[in-house]
C-alpha atoms as a PDB file:
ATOM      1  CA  UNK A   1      37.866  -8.434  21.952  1.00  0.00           C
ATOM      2  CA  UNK A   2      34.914  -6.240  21.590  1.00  0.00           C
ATOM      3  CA  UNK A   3      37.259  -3.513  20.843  1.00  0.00           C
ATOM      4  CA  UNK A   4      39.197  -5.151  17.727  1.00  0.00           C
ATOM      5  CA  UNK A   5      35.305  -6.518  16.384  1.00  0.00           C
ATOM      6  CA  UNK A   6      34.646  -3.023  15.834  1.00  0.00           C
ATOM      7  CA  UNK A   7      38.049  -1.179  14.779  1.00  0.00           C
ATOM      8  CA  UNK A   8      37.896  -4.588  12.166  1.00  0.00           C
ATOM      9  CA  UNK A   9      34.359  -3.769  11.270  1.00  0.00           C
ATOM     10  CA  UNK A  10      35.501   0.008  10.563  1.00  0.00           C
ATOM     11  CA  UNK A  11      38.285  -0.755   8.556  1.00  0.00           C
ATOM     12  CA  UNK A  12      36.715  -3.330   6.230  1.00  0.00           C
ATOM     13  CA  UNK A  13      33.561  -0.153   5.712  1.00  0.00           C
ATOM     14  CA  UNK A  14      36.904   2.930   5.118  1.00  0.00           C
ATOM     15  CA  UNK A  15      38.700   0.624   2.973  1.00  0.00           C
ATOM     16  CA  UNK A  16      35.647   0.044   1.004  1.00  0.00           C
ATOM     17  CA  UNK A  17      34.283   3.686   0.721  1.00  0.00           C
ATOM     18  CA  UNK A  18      38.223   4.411  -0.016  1.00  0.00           C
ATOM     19  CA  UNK A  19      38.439   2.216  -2.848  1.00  0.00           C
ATOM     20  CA  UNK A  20      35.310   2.838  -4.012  1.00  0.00           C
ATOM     21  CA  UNK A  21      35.621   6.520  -4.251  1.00  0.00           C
ATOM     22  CA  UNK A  22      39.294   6.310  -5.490  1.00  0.00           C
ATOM     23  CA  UNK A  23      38.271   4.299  -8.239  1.00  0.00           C
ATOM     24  CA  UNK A  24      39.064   6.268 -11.797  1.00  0.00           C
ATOM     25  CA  UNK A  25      36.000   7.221 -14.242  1.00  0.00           C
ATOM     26  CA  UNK A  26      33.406   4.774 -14.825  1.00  0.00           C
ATOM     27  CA  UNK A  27      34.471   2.080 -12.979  1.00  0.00           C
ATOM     28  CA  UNK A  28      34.434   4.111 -10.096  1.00  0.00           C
ATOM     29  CA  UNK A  29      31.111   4.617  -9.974  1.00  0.00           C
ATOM     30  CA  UNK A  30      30.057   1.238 -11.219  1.00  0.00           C
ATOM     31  CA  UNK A  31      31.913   0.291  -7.685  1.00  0.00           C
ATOM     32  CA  UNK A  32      30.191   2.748  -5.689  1.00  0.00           C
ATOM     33  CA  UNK A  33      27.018   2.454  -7.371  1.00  0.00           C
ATOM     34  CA  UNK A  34      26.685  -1.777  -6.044  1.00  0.00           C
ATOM     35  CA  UNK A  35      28.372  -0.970  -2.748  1.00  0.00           C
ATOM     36  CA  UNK A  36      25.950   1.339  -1.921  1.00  0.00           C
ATOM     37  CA  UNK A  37      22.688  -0.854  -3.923  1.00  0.00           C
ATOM     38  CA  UNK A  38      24.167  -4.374  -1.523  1.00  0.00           C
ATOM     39  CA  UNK A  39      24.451  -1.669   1.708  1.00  0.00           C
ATOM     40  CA  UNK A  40      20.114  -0.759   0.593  1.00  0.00           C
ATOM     41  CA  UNK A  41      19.694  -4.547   0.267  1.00  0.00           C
ATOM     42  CA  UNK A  42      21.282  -5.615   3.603  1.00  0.00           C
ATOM     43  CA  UNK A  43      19.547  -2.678   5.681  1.00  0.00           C
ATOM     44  CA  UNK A  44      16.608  -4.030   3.897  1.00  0.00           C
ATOM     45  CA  UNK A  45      17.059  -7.393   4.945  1.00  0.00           C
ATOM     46  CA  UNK A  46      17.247  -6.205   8.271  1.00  0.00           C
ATOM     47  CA  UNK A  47      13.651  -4.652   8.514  1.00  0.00           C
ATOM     48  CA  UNK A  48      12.285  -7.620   7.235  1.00  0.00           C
ATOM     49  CA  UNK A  49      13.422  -9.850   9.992  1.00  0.00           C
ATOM     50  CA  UNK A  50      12.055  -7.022  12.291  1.00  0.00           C
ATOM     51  CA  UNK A  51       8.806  -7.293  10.786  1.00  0.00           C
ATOM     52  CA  UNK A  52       8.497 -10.720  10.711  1.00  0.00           C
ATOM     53  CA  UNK A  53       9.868 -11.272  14.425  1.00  0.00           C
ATOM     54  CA  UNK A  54       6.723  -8.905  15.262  1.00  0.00           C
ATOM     55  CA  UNK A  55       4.151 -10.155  12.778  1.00  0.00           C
ATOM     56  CA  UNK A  56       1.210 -12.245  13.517  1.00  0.00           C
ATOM     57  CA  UNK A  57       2.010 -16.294  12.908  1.00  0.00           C
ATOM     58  CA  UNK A  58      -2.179 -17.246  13.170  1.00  0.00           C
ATOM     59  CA  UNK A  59      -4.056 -17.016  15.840  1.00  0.00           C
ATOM     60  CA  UNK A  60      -4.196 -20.525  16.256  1.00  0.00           C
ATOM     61  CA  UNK A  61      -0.524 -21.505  16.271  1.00  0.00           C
ATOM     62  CA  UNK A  62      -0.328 -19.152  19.066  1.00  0.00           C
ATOM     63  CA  UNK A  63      -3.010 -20.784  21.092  1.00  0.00           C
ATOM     64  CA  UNK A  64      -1.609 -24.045  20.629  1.00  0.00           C
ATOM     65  CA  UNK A  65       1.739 -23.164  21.000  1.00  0.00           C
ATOM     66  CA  UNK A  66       1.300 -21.110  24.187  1.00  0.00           C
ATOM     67  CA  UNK A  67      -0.766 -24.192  25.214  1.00  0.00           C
ATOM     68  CA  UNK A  68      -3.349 -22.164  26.655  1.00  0.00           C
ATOM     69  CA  UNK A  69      -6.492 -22.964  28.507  1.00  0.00           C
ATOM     70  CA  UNK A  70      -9.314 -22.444  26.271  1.00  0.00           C
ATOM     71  CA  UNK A  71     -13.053 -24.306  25.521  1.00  0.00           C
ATOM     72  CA  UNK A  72     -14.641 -21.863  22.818  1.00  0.00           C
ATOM     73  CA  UNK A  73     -14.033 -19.367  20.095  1.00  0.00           C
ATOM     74  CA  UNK A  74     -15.744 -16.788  19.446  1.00  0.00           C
ATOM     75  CA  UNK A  75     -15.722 -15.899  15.430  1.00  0.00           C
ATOM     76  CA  UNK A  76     -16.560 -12.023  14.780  1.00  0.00           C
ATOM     77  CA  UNK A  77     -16.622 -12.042  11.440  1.00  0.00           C
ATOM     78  CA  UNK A  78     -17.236 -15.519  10.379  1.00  0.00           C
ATOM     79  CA  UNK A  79     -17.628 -14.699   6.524  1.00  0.00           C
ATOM     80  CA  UNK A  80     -18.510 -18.324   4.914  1.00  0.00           C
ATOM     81  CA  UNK A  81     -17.548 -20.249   7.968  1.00  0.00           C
ATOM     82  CA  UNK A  82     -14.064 -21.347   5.884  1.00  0.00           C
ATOM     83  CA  UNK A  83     -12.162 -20.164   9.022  1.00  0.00           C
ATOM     84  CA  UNK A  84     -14.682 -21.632  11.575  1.00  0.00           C
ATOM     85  CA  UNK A  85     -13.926 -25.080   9.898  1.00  0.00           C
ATOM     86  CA  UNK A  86     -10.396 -24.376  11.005  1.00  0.00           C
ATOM     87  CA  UNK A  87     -11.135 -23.563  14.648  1.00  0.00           C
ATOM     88  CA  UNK A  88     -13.090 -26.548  15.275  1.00  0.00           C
ATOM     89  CA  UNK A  89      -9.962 -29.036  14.179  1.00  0.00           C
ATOM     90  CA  UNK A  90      -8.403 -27.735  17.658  1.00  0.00           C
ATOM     91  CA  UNK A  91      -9.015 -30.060  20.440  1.00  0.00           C
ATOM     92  CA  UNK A  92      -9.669 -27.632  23.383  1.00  0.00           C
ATOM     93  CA  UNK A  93     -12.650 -26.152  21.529  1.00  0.00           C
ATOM     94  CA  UNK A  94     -15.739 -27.118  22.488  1.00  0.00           C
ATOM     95  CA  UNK A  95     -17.792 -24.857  20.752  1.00  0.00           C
ATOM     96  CA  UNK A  96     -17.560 -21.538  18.221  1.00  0.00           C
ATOM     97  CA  UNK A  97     -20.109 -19.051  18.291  1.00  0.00           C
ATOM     98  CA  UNK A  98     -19.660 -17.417  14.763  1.00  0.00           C
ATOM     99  CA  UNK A  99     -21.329 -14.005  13.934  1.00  0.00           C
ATOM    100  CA  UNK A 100     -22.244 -13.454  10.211  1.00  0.00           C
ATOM    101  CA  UNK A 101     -24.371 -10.421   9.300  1.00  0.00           C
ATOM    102  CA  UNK A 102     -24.110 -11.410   5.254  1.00  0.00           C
ATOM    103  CA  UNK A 103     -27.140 -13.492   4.955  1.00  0.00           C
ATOM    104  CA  UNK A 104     -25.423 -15.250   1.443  1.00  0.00           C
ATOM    105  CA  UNK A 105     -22.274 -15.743   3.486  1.00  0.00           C
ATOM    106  CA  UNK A 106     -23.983 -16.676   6.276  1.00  0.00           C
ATOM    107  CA  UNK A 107     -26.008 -19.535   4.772  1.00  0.00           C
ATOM    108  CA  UNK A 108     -22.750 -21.110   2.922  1.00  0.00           C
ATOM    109  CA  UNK A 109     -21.258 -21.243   6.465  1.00  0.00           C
ATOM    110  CA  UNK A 110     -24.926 -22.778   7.874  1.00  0.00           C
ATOM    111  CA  UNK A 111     -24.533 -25.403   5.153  1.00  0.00           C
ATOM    112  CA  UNK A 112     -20.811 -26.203   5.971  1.00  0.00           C
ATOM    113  CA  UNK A 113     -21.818 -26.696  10.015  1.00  0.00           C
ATOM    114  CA  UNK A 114     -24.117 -29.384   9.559  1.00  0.00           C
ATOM    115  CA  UNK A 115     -21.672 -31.760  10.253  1.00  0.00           C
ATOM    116  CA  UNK A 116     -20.303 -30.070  13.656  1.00  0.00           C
ATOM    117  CA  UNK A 117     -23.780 -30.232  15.428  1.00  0.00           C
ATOM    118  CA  UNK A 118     -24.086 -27.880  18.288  1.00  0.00           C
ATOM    119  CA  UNK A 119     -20.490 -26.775  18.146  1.00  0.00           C
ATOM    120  CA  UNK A 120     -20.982 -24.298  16.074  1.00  0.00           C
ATOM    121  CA  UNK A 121     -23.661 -21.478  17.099  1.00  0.00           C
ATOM    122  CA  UNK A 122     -24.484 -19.264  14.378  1.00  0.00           C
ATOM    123  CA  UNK A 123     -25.566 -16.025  15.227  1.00  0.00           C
ATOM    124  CA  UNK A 124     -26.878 -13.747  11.663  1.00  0.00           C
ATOM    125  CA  UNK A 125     -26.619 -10.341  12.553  1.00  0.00           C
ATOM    126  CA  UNK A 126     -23.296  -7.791  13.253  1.00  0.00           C
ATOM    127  CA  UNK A 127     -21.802  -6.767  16.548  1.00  0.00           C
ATOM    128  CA  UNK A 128     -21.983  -3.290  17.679  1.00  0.00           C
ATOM    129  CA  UNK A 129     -21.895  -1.517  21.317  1.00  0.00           C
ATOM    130  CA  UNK A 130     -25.687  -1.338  21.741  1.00  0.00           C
ATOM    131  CA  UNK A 131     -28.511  -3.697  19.746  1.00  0.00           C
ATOM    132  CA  UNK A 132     -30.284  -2.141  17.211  1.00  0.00           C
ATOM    133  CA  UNK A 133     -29.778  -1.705  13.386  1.00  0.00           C
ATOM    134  CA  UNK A 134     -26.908  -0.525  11.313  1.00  0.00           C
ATOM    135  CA  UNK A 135     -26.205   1.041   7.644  1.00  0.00           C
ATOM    136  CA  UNK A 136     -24.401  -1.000   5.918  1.00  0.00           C
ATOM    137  CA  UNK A 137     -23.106  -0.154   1.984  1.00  0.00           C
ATOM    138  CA  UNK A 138     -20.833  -1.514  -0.447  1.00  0.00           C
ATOM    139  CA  UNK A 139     -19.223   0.336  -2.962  1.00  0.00           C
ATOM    140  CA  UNK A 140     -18.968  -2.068  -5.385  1.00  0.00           C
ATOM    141  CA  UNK A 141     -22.917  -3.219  -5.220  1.00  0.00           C
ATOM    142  CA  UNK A 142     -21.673  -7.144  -3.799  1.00  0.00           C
ATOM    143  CA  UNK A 143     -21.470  -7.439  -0.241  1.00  0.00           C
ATOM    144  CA  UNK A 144     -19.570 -10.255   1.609  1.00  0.00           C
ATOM    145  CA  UNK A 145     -16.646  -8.980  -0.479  1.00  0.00           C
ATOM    146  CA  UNK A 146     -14.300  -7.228   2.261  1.00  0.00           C
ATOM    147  CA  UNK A 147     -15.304  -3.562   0.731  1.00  0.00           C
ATOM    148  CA  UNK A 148     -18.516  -3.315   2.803  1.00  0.00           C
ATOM    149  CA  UNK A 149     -18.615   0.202   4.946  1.00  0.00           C
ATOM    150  CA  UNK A 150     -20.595   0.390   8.137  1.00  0.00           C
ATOM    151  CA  UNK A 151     -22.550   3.562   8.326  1.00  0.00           C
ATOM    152  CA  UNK A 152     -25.617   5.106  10.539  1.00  0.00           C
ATOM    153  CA  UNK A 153     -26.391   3.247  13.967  1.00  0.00           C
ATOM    154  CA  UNK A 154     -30.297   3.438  14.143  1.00  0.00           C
ATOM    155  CA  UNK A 155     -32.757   2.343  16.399  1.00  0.00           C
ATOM    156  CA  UNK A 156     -35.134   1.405  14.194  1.00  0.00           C
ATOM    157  CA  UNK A 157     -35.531   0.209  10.321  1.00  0.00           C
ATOM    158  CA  UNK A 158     -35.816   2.349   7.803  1.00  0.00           C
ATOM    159  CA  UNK A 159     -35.715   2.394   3.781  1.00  0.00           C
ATOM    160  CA  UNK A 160     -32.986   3.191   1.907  1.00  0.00           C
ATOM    161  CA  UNK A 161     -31.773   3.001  -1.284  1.00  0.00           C
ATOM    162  CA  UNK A 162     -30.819  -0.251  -3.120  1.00  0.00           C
ATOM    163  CA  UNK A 163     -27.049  -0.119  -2.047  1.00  0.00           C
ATOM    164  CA  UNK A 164     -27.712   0.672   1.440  1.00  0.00           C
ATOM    165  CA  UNK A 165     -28.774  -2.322   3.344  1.00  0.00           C
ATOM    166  CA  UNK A 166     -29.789  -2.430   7.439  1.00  0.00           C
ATOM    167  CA  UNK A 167     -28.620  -5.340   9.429  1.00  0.00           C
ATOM    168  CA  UNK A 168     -29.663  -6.080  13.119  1.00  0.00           C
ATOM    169  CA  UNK A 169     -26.797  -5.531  14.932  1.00  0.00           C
ATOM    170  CA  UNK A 170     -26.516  -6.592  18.832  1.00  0.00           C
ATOM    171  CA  UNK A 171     -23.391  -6.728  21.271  1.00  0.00           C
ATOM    172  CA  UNK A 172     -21.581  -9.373  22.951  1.00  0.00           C
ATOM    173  CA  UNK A 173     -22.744  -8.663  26.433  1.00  0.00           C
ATOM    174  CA  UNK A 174     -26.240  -9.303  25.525  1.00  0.00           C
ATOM    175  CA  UNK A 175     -26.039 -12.496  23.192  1.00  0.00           C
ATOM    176  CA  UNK A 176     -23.720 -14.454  25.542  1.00  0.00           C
ATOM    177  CA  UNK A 177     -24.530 -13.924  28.827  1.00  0.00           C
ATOM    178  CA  UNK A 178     -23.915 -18.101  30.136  1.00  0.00           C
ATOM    179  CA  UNK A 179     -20.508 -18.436  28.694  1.00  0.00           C
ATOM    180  CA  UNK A 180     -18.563 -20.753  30.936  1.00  0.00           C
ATOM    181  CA  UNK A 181     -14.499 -21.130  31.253  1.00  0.00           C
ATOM    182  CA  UNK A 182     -12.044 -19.078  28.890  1.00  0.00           C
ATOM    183  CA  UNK A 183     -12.014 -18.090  25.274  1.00  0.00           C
ATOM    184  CA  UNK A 184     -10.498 -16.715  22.314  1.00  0.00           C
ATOM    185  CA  UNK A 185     -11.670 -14.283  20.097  1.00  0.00           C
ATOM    186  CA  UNK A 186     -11.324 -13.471  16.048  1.00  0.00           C
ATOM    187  CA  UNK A 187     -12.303 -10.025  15.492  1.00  0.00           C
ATOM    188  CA  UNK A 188     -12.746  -9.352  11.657  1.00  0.00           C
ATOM    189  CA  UNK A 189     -16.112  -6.596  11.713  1.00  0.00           C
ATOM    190  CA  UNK A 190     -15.243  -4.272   8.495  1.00  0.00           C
ATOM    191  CA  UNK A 191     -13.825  -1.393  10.967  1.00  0.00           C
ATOM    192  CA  UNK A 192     -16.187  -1.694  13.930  1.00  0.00           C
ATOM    193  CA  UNK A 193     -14.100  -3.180  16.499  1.00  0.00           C
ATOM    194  CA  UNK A 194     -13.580  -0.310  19.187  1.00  0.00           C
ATOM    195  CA  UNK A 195     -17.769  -0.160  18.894  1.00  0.00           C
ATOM    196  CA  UNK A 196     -18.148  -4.136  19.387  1.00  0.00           C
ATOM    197  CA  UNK A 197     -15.036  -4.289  22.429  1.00  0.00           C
ATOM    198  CA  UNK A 198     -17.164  -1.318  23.883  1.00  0.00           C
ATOM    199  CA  UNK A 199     -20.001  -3.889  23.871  1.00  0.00           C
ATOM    200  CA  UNK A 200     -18.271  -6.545  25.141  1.00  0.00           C
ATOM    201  CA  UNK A 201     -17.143  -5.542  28.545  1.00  0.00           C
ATOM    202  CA  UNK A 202     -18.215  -8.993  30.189  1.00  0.00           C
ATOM    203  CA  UNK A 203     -16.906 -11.151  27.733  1.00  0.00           C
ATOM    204  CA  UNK A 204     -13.188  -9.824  27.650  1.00  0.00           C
ATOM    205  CA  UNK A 205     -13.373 -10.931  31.014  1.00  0.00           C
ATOM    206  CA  UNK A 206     -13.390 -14.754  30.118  1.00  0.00           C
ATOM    207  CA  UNK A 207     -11.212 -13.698  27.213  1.00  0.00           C
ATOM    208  CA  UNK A 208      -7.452 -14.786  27.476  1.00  0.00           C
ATOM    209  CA  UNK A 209      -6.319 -14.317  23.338  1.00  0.00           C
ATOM    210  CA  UNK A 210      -7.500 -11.692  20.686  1.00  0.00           C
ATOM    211  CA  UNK A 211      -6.890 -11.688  17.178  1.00  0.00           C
ATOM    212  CA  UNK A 212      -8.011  -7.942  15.696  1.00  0.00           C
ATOM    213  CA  UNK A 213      -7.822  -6.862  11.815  1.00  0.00           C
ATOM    214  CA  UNK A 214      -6.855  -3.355  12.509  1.00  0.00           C
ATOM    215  CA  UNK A 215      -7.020  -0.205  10.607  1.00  0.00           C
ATOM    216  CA  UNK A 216      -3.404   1.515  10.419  1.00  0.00           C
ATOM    217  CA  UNK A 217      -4.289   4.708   8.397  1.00  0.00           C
ATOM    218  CA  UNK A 218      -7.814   6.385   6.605  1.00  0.00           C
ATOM    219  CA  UNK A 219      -8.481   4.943   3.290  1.00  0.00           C
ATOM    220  CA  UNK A 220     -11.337   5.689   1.014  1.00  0.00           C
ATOM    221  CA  UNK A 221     -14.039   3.597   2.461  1.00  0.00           C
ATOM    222  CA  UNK A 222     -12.626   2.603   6.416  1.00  0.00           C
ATOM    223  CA  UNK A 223     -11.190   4.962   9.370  1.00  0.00           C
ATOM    224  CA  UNK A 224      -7.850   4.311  11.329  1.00  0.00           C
ATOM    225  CA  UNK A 225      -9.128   2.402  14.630  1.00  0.00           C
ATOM    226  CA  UNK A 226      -5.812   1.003  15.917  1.00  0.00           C
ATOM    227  CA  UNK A 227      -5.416   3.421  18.668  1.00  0.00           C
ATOM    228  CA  UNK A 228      -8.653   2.976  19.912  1.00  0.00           C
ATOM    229  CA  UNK A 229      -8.341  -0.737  19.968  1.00  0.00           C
ATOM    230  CA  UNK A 230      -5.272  -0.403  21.634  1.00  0.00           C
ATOM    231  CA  UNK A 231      -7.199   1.484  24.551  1.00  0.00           C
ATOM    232  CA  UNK A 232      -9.290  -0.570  25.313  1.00  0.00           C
ATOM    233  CA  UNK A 233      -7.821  -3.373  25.495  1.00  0.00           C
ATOM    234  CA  UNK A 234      -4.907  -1.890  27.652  1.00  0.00           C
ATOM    235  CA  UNK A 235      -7.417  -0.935  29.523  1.00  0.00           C
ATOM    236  CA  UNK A 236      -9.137  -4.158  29.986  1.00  0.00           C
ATOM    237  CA  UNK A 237      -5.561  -5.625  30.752  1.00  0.00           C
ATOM    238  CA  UNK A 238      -4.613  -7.117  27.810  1.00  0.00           C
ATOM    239  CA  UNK A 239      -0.540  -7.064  26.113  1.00  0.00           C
ATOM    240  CA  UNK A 240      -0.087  -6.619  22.676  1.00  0.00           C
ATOM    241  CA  UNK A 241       2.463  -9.856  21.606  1.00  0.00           C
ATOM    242  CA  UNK A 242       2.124  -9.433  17.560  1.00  0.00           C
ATOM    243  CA  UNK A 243       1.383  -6.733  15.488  1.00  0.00           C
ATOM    244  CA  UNK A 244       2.053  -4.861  11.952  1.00  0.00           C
ATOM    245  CA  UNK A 245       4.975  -2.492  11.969  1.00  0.00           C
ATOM    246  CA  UNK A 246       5.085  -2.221   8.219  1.00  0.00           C
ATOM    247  CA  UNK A 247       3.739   0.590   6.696  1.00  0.00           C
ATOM    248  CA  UNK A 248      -0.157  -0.776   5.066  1.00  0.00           C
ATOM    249  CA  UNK A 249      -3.843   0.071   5.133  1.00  0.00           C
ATOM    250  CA  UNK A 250      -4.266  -2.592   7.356  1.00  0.00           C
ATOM    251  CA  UNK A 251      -2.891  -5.899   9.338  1.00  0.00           C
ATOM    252  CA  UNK A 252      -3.337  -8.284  12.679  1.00  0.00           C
ATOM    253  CA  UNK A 253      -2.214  -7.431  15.715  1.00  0.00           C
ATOM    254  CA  UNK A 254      -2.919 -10.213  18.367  1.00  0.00           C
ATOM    255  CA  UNK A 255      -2.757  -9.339  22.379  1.00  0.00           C
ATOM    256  CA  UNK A 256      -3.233 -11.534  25.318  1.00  0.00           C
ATOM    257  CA  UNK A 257      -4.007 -11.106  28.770  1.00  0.00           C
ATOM    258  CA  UNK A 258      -1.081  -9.661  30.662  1.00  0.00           C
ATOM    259  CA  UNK A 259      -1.269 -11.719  33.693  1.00  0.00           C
ATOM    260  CA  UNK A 260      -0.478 -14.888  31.506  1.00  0.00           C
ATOM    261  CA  UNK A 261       3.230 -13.116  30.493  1.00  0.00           C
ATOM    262  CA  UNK A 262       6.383 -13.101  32.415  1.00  0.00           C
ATOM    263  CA  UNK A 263       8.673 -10.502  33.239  1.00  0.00           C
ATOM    264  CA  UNK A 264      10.192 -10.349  29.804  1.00  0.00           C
ATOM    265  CA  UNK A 265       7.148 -10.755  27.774  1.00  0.00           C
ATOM    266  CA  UNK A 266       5.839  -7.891  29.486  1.00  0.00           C
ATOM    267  CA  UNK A 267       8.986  -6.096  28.562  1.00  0.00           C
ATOM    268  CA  UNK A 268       8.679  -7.172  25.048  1.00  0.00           C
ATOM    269  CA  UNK A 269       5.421  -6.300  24.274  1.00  0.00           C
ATOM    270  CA  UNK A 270       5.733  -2.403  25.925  1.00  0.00           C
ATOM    271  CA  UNK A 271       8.488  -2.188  23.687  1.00  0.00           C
ATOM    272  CA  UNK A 272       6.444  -3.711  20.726  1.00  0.00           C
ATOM    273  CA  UNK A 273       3.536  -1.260  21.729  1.00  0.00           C
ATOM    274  CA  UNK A 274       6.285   1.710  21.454  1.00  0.00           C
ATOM    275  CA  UNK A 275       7.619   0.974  18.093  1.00  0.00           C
ATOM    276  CA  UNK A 276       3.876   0.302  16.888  1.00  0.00           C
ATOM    277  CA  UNK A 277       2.648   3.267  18.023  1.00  0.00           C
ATOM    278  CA  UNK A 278       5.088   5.610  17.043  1.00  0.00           C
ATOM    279  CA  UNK A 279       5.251   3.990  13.635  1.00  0.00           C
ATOM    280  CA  UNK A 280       1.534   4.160  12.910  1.00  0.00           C
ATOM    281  CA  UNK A 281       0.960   7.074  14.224  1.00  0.00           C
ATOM    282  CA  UNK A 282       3.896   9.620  13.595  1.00  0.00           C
ATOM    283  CA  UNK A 283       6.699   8.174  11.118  1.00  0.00           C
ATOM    284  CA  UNK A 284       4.176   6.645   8.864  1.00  0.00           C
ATOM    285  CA  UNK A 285       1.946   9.572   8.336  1.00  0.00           C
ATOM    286  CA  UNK A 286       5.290  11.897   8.049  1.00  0.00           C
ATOM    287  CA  UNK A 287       6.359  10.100   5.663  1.00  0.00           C
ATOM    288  CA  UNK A 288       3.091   9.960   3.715  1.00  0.00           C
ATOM    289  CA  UNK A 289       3.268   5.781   4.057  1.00  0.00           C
ATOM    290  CA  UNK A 290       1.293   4.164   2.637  1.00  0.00           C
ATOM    291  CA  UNK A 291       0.808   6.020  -0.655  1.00  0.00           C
ATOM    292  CA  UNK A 292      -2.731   6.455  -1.675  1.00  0.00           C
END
């Protein structure tokens, strides 16, 4: 049965190529021309359903759906607290603790909390690997608009210019030392994740689900970090389960621990790891994807 599938399959592609290439002067072509546009099309087709079979479906539609034991979030990145809003509306979570460096995005979120009480822990400064103080510029003169670019770690303050501003910056391990149970974690940190998951050591250990903006390839104002992310948490024992395997500047890529997969999950997600490695960081770049 297999057999006559394929010699059927083979036929139907010879016959068409035959008549196709046997057809006389412009028609001809005209024939070949769409056989070979619907052939791009369903080959295109195909890669989409790869991507999206692979591609992140929100953080929290995988929490919920994996039905996962979790009591807090913690929000790296929490912008105007728009997302944090989101997180509370799940049941299991008793609590976000939401970083925001931005101090104008920072105090929208403040004023959106007031309802939530003591859920919601806001923490204004960025996360790092160490405490201290970091550079932080913006090309474009507004920050809070995505574009920011971390720069210098220092020790101390210091002046700079007027598009250069210094935020405090701490790390995980230091401002939550009492957390109790099992969390999640959104990491959105304007390329600084492999520095904050260096700082956060203790913490991935009550941390079952991460979701991770990562870099894919250098662009004018960030660095590619996705291998190093990928490092450490391997090494901290987490799976990746979704990721970005088209080409792009950036994407999400969410893991979870690997003792919470089964045998196939495991398999799935060292195959996932494969293809997103390999993509990322050979076939992409050969083919100079994505454009600049």
């Amino acid at each position: 049965m297999y057999f006559r599938s394929n010699r059927r399959c083979l036929y139907t592609l010879l016959r068409i190529l035959v008549l196709d290439v046997a057809g006389k002067g412009k028609n001809g072509h005209v024939a070949l021309s769409e056989s070979f546009a619907v052939t791009i099309q369903n080959m295109g087709n195909i890669l989409n359903r790869f991507y999206s079979a692979f591609s992140n479906p929100g953080l929290r539609s995988v929490a919920q759906k994996r039905q996962l034991g979790y009591q807090w979030v913690i929000e790296a990145g929490g912008h105007d607290g728009s997302d944090t809003l989101k997180f509370l509306e799940m049941l299991n979570v008793l609590r976000v603790y939401a970083f925001e460096p931005d101090e104008v995005a920072a105090t929208k979120a403040e004023t959106k909390f007031k309802l939530h009480g003591d859920r919601v822990q806001l923490h204004r400064m960025a996360l790092m690997d160490i405490p201290g103080f970091i550079d932080v510029s913006s090309p474009t003169g507004e920050f809070g608009d995505g574009n920011s670019i971390v720069g210098n770690f220092r020790s101390n303050e210091s002046e700079l210019g007027s598009n250069i501003r210094h935020l405090r910056c701490s790390n995980l391990d230091t401002e939550l030392k009492d957390l109790n149970g099992n969390g999640i974690l959104w990491l959105d940190v304007e390329g600084a994740a492999a520095k904050v998951l260096t700082g956060s050591a203790k913490v991935l250990t009550s941390i079952i689900l991460i979701q991770k903006e990562v870099e894919l390839c250098n662009s004018k104002y960030r660095n590619t970090d996705f291998l190093n992310v990928n490092r450490i948490l391997n090494r901290s024992k987490f799976s990746l389960i979704y990721a970005p395997l088209h080409p792009g500047f950036f994407g999400d890529a969410v893991y979870i621990k690997t003792e919470l997969l089964n045998t196939f999950e495991k398999l799935r997600s060292r195959s996932l790891n494969a293809a997103y490695m390999s993509l990322h960081h050979i076939i992409y770049p050969a083919l100079g994807k994505p454009r600049r």
